[in-house]
Protein backbone atom coordinates (compact mmCIF):
# COMPACT_ATOMS: atom_id res chain seq x y z
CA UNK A 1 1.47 13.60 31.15
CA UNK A 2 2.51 12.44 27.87
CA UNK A 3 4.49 9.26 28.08
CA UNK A 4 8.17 8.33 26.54
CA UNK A 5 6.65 6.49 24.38
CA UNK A 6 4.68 9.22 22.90
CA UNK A 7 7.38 11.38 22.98
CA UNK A 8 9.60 8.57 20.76
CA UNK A 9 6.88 8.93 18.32
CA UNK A 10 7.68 13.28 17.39
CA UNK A 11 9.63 12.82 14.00
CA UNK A 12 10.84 15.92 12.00
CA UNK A 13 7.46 17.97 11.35
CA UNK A 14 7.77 17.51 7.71
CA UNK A 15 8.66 13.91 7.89
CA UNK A 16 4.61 13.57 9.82
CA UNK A 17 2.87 16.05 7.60
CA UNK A 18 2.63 16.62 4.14
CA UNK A 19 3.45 20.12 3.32
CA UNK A 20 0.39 21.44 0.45
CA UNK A 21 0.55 24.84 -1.29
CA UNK A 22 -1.86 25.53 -3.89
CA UNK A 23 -0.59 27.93 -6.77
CA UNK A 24 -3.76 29.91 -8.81
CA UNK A 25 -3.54 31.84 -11.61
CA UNK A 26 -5.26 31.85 -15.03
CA UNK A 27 -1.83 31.48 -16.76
CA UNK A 28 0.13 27.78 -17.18
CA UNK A 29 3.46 29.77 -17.56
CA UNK A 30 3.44 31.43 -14.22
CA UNK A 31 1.99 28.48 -12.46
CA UNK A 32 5.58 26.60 -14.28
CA UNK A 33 7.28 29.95 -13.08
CA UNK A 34 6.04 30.24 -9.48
CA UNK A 35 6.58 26.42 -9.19
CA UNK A 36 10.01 26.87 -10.25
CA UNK A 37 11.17 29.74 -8.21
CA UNK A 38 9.64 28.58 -4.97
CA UNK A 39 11.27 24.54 -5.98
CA UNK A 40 13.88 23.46 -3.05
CA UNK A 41 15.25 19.67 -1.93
CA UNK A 42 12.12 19.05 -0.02
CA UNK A 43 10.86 15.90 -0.98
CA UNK A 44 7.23 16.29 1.78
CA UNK A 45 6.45 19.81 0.22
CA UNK A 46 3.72 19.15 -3.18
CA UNK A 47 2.71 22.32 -5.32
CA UNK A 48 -1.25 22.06 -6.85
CA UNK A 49 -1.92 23.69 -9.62
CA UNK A 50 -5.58 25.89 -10.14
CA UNK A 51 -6.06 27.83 -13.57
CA UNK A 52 -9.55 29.45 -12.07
CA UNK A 53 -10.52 30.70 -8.71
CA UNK A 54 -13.62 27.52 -9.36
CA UNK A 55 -10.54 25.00 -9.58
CA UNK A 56 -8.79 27.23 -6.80
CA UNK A 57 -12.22 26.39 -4.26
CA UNK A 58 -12.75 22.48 -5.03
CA UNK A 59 -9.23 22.30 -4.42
CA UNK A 60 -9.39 24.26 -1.28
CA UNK A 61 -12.18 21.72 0.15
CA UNK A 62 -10.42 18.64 -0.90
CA UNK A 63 -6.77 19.09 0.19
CA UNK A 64 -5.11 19.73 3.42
CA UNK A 65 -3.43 23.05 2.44
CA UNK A 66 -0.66 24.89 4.18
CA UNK A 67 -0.95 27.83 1.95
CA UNK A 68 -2.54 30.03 -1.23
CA UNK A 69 -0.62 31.58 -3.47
CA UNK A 70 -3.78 33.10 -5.40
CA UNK A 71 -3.11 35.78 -8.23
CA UNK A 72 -5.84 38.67 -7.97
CA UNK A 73 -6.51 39.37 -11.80
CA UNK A 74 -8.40 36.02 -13.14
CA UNK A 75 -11.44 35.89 -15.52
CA UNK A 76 -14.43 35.08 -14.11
CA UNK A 77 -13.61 35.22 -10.29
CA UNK A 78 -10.94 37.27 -9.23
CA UNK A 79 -8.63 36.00 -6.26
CA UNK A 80 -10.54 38.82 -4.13
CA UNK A 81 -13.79 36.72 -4.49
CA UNK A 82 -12.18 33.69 -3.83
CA UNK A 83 -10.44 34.61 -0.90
CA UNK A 84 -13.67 36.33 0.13
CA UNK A 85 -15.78 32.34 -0.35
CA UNK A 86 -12.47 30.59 1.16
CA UNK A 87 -13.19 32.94 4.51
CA UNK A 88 -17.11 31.44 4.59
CA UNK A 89 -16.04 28.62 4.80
CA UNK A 90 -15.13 26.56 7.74
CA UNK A 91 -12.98 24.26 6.23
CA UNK A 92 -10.95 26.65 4.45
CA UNK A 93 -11.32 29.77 6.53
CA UNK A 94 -7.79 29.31 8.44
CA UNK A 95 -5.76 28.76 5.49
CA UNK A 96 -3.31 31.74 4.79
CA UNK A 97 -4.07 33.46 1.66
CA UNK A 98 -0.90 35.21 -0.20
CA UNK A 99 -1.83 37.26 -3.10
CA UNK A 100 0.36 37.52 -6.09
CA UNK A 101 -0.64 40.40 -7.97
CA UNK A 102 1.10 42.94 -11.20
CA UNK A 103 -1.09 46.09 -9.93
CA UNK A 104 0.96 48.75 -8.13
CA UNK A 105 1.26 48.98 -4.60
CA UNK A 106 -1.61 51.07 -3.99
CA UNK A 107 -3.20 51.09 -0.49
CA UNK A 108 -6.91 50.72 -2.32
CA UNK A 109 -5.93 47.32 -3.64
CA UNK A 110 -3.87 46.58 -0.62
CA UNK A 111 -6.70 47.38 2.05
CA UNK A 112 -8.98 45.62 -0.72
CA UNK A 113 -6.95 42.21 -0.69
CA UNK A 114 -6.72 42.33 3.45
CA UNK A 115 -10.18 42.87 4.09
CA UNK A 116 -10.97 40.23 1.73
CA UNK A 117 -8.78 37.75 3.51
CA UNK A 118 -5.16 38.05 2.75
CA UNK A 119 -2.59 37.54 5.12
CA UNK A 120 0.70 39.21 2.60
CA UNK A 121 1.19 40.33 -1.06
CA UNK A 122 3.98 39.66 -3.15
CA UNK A 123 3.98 42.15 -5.80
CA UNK A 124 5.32 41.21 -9.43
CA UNK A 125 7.83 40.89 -10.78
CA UNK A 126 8.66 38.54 -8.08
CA UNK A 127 12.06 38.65 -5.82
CA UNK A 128 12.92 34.90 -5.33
CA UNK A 129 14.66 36.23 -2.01
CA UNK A 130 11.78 37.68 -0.98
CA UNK A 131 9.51 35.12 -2.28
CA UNK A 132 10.97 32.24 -0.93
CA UNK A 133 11.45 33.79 2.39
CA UNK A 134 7.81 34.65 2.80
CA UNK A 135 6.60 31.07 1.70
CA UNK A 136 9.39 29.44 4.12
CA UNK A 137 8.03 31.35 6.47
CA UNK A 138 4.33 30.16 6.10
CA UNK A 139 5.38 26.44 6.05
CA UNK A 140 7.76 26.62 9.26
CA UNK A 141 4.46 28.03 10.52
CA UNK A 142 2.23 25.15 9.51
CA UNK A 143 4.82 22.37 10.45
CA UNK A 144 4.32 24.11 14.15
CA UNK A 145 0.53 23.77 13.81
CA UNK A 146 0.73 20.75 13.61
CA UNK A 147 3.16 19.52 15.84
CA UNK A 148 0.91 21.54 18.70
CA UNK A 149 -2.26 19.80 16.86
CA UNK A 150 -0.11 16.29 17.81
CA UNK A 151 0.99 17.38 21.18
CA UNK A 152 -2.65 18.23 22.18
CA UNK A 153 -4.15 15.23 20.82
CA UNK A 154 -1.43 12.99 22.84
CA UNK A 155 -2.09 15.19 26.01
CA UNK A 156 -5.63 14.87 25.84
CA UNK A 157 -5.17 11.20 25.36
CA UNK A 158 -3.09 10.95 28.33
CA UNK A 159 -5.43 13.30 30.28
CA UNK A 160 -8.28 10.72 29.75
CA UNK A 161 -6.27 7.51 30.80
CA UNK A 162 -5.44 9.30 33.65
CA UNK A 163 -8.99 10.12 34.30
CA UNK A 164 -9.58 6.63 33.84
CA UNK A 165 -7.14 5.30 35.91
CA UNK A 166 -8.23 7.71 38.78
CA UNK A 167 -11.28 6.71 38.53
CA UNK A 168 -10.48 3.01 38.65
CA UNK A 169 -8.36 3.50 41.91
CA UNK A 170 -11.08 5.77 43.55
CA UNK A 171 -13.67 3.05 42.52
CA UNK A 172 -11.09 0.40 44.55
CA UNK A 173 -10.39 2.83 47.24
CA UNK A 174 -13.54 3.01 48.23
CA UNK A 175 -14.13 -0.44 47.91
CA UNK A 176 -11.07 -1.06 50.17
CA UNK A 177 -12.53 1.45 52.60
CA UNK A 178 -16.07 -0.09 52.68
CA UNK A 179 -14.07 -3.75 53.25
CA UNK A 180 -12.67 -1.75 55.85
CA UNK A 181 -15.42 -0.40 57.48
CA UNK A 182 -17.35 -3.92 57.47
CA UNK A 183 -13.62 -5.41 59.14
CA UNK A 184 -14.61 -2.46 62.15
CA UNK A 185 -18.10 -3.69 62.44
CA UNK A 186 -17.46 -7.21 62.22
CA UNK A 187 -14.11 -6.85 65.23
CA UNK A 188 -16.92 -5.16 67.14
CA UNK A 189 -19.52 -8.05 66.89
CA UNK A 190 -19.01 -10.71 65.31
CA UNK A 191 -15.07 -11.32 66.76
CA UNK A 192 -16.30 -9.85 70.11
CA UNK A 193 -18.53 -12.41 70.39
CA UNK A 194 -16.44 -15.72 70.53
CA UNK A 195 -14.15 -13.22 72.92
CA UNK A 196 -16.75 -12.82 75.35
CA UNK A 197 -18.06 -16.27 75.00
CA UNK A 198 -14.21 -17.82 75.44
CA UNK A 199 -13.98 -15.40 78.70
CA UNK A 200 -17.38 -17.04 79.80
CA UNK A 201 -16.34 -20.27 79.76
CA UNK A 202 -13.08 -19.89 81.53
CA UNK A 203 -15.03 -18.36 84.34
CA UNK A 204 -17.12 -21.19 84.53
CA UNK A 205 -14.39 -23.80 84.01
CA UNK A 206 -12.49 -21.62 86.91
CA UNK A 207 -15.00 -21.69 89.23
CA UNK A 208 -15.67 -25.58 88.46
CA UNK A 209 -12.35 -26.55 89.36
CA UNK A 210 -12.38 -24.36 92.38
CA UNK A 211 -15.09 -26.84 94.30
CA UNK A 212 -14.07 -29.26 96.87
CA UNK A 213 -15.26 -32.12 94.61
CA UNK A 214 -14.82 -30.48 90.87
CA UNK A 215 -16.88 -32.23 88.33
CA UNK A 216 -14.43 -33.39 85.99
CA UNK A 217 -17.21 -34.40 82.71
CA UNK A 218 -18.66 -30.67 82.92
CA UNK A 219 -14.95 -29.40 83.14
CA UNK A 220 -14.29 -31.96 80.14
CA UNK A 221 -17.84 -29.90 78.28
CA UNK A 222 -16.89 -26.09 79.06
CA UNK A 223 -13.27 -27.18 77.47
CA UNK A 224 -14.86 -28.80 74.37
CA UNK A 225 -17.06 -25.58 74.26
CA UNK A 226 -14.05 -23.56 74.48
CA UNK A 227 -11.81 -25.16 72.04
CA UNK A 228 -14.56 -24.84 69.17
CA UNK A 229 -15.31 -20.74 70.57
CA UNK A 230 -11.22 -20.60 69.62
CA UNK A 231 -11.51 -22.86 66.31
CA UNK A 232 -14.34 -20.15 65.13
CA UNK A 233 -12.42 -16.80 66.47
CA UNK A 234 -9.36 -18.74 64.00
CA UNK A 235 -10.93 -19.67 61.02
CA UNK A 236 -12.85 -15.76 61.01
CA UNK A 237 -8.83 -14.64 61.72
CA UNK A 238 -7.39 -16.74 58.74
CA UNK A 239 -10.39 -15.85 55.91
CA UNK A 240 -9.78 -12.05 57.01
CA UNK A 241 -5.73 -13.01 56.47
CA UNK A 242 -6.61 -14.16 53.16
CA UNK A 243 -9.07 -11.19 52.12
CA UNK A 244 -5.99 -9.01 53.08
CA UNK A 245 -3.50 -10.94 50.68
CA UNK A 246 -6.22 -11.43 47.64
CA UNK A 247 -6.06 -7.43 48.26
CA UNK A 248 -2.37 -7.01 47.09
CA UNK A 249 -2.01 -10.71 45.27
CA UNK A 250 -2.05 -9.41 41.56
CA UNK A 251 0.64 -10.72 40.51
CA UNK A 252 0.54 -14.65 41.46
CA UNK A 253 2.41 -16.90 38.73
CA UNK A 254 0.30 -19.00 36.78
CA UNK A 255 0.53 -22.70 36.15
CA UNK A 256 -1.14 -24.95 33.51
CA UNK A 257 -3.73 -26.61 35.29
CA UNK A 258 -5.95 -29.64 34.88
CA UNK A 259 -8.95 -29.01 36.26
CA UNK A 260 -9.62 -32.76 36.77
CA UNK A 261 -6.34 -33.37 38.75
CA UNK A 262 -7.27 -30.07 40.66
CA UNK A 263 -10.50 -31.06 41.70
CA UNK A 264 -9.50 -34.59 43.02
CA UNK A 265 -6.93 -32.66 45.28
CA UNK A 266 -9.82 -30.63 46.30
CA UNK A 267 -12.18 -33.71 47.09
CA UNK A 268 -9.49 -35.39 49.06
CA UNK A 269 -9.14 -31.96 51.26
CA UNK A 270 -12.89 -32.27 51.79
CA UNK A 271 -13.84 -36.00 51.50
CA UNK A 272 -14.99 -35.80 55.41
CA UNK A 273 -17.32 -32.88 54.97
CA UNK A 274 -18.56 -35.04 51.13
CA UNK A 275 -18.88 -38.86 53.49
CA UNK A 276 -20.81 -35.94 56.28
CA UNK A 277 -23.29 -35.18 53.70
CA UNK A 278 -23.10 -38.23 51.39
CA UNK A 279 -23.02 -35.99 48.45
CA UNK A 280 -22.46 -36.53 44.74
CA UNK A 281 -20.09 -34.77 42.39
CA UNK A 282 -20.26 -35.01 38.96
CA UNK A 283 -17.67 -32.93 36.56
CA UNK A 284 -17.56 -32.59 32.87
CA UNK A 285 -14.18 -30.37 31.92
CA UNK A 286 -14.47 -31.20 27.94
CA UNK A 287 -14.99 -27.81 27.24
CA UNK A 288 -12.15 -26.76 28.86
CA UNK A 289 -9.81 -29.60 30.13
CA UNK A 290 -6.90 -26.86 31.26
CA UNK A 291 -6.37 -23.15 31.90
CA UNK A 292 -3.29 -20.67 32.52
CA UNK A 293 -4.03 -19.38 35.70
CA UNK A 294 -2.52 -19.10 39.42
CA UNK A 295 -3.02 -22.66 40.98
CA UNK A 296 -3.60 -21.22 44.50
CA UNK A 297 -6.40 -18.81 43.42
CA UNK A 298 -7.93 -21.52 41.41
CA UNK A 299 -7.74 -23.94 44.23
CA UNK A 300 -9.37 -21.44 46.40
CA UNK A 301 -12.24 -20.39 43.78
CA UNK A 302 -13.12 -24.49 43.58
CA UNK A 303 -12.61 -25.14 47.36
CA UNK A 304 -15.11 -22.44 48.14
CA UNK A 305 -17.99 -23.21 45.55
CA UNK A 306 -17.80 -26.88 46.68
CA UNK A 307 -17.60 -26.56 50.40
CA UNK A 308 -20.81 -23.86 50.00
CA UNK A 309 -22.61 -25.71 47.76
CA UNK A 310 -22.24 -28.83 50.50
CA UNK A 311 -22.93 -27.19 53.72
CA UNK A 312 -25.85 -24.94 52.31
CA UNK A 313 -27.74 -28.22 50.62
CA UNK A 314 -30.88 -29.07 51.63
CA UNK A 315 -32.34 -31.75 54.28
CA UNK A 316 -34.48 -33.31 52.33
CA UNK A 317 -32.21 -34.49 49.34
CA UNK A 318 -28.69 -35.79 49.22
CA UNK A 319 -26.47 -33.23 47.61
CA UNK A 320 -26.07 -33.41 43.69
CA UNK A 321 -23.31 -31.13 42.57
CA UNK A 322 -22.54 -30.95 38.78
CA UNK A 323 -18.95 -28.80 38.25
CA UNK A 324 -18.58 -28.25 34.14
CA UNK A 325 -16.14 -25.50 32.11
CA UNK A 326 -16.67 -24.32 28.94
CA UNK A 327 -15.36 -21.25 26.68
CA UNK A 328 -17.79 -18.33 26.38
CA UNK A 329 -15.86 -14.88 24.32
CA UNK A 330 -12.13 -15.64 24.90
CA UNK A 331 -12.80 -16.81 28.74
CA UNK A 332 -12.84 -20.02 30.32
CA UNK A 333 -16.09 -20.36 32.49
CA UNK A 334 -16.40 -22.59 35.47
CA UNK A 335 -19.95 -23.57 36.19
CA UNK A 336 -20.69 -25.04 39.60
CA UNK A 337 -24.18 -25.77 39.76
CA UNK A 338 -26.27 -27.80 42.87
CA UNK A 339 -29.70 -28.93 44.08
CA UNK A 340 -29.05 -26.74 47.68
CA UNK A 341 -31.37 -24.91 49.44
CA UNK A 342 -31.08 -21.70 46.98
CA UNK A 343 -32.32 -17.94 47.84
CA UNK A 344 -34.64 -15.83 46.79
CA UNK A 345 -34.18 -13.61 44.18
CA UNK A 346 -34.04 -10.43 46.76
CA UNK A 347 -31.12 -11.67 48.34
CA UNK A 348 -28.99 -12.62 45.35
CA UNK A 349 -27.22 -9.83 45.61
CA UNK A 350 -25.62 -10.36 49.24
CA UNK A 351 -24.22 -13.47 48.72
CA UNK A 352 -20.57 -12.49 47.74
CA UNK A 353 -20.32 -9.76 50.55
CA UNK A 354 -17.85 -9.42 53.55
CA UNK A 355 -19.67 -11.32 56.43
CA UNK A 356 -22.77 -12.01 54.84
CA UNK A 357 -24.60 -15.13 56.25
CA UNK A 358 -28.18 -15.72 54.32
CA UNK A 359 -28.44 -19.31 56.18
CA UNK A 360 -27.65 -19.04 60.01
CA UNK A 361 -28.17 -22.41 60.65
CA UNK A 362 -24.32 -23.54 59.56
CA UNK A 363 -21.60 -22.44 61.21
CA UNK A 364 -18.48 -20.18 58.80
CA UNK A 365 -17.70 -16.50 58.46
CA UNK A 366 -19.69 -15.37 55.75
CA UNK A 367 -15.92 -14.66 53.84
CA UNK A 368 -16.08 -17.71 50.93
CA UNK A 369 -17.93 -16.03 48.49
CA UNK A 370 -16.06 -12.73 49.21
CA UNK A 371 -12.46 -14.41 49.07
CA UNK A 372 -13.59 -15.85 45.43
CA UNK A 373 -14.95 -12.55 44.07
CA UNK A 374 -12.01 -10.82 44.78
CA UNK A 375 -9.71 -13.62 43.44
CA UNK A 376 -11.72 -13.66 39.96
CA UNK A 377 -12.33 -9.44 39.96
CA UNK A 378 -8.43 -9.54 40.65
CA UNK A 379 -7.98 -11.12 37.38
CA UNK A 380 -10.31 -8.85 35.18
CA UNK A 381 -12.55 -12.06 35.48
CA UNK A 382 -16.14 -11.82 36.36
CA UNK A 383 -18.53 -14.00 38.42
CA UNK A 384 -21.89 -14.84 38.01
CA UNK A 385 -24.47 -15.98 40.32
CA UNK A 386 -28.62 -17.45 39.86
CA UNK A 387 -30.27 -19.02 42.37
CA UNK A 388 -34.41 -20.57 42.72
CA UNK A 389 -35.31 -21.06 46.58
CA UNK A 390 -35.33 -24.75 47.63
CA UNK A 391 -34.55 -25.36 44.21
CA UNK A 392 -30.95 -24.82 44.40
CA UNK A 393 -27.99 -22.39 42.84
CA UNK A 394 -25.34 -22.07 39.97
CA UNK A 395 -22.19 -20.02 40.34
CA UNK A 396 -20.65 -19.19 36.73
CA UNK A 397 -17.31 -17.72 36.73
CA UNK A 398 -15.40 -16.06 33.81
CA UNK A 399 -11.73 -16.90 34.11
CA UNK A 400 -9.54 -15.13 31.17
């Protein structure tokens, strides 16, 4: 569909496209004559002159022409051996050919001058009526040319964004549908679980209190057990909440933020879990002190990386997390980097998706790295990820 602003862009045809006609004919005085009868107020329309049908053909392959008005009787080549080379040729083969010829109106020179190419004669002397008609006639028919030459060009255009764009929101649908198929498989297993494990419990903590002499510290366990079956079936419930609202979040307002001031307010959300593992953090935002971006999002992107980074270190070293930004072809990237316990190089690739745990030991929902990949894809960003077992990993993101 071709857009209104497309359509704004149509202007009179012969305001767009310069109107060419090409006048040949051994003689200067009817190339002055012709000129003159066929002259009108239109400024767009330019007459070129060719004394020899040679002139006549390296004008033909330079110009943009909208008609010939090519006299048959020349020395050298006649205007039936032009129009005959003009027909060869690819580049000239569509133009309309009028002859303009002083031999009598004999069907042998008639059928001569069609078969050689012609499209009309005018016969001389010339009417102007007639003449002017007939050349009015041609033009009207080039201006539409190329208006339908425009029209197709802007439709195709528009036919490929819309290609484009369909193929952009099948690519997300069927993202959207494999996010939803992993949602069925996770309610199935992974929420069933703390489900069946809460019901457990509560049978046992039932059947506890139901004794003649209850034991109140194993009653005081199976609750403890059950309030942290509850905290996990939550925190799975609120990262699938936030997947959902990433989903449909494009258009978050943005805030100038400092990444130093943001990351303190991110350190004092998680100094327990930083005391827990004695870790260090060490920033350097000089290549990029601030960025334009949703302060949420960003909040979330940082909160993520860190938190990861902390509870997937490794037992044998304190954690050492360096967080830098820098500008890299018109984006900000943020570099989180860490001495962890890393993966190998075959599971790089499932780190960011829905539910993916490569480190059972430590509790979560496998949604972090899922919730910041959509937050930075949201935002035409990109995010990169390298990793060297028991060495430790380095999450790059592009931020524009």
């Amino acid at each position: 569909m071709i857009t209104d602003e497309q359509c704004k862009s149509f202007a009179p045809a012969s305001e767009l496209h310069p109107v060419k006609i090409l006048l040949v004919d051994d003689k200067a005085e009817n190339l002055i004559s012709l000129e003159s009868l066929l002259s009108t107020d239109d400024e767009n329309i330019t007459y070129l002159f060719a004394n020899s049908g040679e002139e006549a053909l390296r004008i033909a392959l330079q110009e943009e022409l909208a008609l010939i008005l090519l006299d048959v009787q020349m020395p050298g080549m006649n205007g039936y051996e032009v129009a005959r080379y003009l027909r060869d040729i690819s580049k000239t083969r569509d133009i309309p050919i009028v002859f303009v010829t002083a031999i009598n109106e004999q069907d042998a020179h008639v059928i001569e001058g069609f078969e050689a190419g012609a499209v009309d004669f005018l016969f001389k002397p010339l009417h102007p009526y007639i003449t002017k008609a007939k050349v009015a006639a041609f033009v009207k028919f080039y201006l539409q040319k190329k208006e339908l030459e425009k029209v197709y060009k802007l439709t195709l255009e528009a036919n490929q964004q819309l290609e484009q764009r369909v193929e952009e929101r099948t690519k997300e649908l069927t993202r959207v549908n494999k996010d939803l198929d992993t949602f069925v498989y996770t309610a199935s297993h992974d929420l069933k679980a703390p489900i069946n494990n809460i019901e457990g419990l509560i049978t046992a903590l039932n059947e506890t209190l139901q004794e003649n002499t209850p034991d109140l510290k194993e009653a005081t366990h199976i609750i403890g057990m059950i309030t942290n079956s509850v905290g996990r079936f939550k925190d799975t419930i609120s990262d699938l909440t936030d997947i959902a609202k990433i989903q449909y979040d494009y258009a978050a307002g943005k805030d100038q933020i400092n990444f130093k001031e943001l990351l303190e307010d991110v350190k004092l959300n998680i100094r327990n879990l930083i005391e827990e593992y004695d870790a260090t953090i060490i920033d350097d935002f000089s290549g990029a002190p601030e960025i334009l971006f949703s302060r949420k999002n960003l909040r979330s992107i940082l909160y993520n990386l860190i938190s990861n980074s902390l509870k997937y270190s490794h037992p044998d070293r304190k954690p050492h997390i360096v967080i830098s930004t820098s500008m890299a072809d018109g984006c900000t990237v943020l570099a989180v980097q860490d001495n962890g316990l890393g993966l190998r190089k075959q599971d790089q690739e499932k780190v960011f998706g829905m539910f993916k745990r490569l480190h059972t030991h430590v509790d979560g929902t496998g949604l972090g790295l899922a919730i910041v990949k959509r937050i930075v894809e949201n935002c035409d960003g990109k995010i990169e990820f390298d990793s060297e077992l028991n060495v430790g990993s380095v999450f790059k993101v592009h931020l524009k």
